[in-house]
C-alpha atoms as a PDB file:
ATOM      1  CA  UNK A   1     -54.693-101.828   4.992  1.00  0.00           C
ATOM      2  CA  UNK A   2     -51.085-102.851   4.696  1.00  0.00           C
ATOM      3  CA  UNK A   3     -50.099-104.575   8.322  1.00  0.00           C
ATOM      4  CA  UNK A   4     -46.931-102.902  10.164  1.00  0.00           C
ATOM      5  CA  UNK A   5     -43.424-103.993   8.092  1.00  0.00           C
ATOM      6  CA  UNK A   6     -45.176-103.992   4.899  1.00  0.00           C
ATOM      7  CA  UNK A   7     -44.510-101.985   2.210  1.00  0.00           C
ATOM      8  CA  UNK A   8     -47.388-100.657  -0.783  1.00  0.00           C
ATOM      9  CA  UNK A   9     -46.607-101.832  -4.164  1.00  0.00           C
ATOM     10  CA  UNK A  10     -46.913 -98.507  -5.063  1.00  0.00           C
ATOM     11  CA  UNK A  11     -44.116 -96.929  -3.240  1.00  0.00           C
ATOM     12  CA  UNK A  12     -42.116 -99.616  -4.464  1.00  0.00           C
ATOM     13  CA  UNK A  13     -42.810 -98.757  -7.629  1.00  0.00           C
ATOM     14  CA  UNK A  14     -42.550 -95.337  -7.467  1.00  0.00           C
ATOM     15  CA  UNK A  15     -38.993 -95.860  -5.985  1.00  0.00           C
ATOM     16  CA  UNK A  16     -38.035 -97.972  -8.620  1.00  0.00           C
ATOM     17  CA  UNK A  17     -38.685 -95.574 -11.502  1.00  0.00           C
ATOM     18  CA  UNK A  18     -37.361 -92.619  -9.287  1.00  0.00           C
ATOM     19  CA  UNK A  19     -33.761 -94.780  -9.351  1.00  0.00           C
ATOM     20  CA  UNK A  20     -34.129 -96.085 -12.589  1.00  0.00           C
ATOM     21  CA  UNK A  21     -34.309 -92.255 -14.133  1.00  0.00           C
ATOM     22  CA  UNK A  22     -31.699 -90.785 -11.724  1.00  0.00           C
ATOM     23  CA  UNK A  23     -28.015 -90.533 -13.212  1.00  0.00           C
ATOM     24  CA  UNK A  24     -26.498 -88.523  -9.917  1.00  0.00           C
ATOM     25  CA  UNK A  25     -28.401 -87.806  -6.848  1.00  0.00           C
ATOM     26  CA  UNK A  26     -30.450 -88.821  -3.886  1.00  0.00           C
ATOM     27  CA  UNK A  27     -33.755 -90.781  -3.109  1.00  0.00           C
ATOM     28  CA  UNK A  28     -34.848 -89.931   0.094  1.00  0.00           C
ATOM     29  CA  UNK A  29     -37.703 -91.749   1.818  1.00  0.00           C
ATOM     30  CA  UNK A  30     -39.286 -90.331   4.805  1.00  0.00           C
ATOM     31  CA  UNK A  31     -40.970 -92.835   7.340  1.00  0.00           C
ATOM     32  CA  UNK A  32     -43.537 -92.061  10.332  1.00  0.00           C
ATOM     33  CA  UNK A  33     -45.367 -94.785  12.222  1.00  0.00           C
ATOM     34  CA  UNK A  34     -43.996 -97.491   9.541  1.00  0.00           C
ATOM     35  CA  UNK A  35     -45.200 -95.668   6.935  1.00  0.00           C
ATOM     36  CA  UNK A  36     -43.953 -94.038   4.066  1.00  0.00           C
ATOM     37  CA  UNK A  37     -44.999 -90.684   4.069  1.00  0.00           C
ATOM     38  CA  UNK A  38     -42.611 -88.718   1.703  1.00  0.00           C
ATOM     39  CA  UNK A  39     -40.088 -89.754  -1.209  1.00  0.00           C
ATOM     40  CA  UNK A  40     -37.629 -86.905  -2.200  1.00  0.00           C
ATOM     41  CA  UNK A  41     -35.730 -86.781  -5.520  1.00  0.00           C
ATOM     42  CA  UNK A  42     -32.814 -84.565  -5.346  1.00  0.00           C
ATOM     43  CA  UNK A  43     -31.214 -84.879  -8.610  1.00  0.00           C
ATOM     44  CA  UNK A  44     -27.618 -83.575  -9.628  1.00  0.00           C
ATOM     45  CA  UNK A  45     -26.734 -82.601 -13.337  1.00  0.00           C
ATOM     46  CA  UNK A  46     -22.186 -82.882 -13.448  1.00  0.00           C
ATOM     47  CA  UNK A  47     -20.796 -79.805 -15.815  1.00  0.00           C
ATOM     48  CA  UNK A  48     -17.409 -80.678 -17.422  1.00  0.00           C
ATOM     49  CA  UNK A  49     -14.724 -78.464 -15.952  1.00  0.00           C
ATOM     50  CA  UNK A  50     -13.876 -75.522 -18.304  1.00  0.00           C
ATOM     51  CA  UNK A  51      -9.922 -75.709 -19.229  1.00  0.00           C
ATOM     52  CA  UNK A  52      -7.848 -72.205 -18.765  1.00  0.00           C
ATOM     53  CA  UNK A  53      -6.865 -70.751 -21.953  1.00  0.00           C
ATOM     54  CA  UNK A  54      -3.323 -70.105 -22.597  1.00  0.00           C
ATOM     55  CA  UNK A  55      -4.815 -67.066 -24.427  1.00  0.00           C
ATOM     56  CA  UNK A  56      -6.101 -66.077 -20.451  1.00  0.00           C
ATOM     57  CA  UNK A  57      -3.941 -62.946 -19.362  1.00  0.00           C
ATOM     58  CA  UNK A  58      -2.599 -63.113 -15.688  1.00  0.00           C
ATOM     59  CA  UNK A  59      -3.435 -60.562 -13.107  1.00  0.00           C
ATOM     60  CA  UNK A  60      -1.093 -57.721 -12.665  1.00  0.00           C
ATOM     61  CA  UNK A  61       1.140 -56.984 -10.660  1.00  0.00           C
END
């Protein structure tokens, strides 16, 4: 058993290749008693903005 302030090499590795595959996002690590309990991966995938067409009619009037 890891002592209080110490952290499993596991986690740590499992962190590591959680950041190392992330492009945009979040790695949230939940904690109780000094323990990690939970890791959540909230990843983001960025869409290039879509340019109006000058063929685009405007709205009537």
């Amino acid at each position: 058993m890891l002592s209080k302030g110490q952290i499993d090499e596991q986690v740590l590795e499992k962190v590591k290749v959680l950041l190392e595959n992330l492009e945009y996002g979040t790695v949230q690590i939940t904690v109780h008693d000094s323990q990690v309990t939970q890791i959540d991966k909230i990843e983001k995938h960025r869409l290039p903005l879509q340019a109006k067409g000058k063929t685009q009619q405007k709205h009537a009037r």
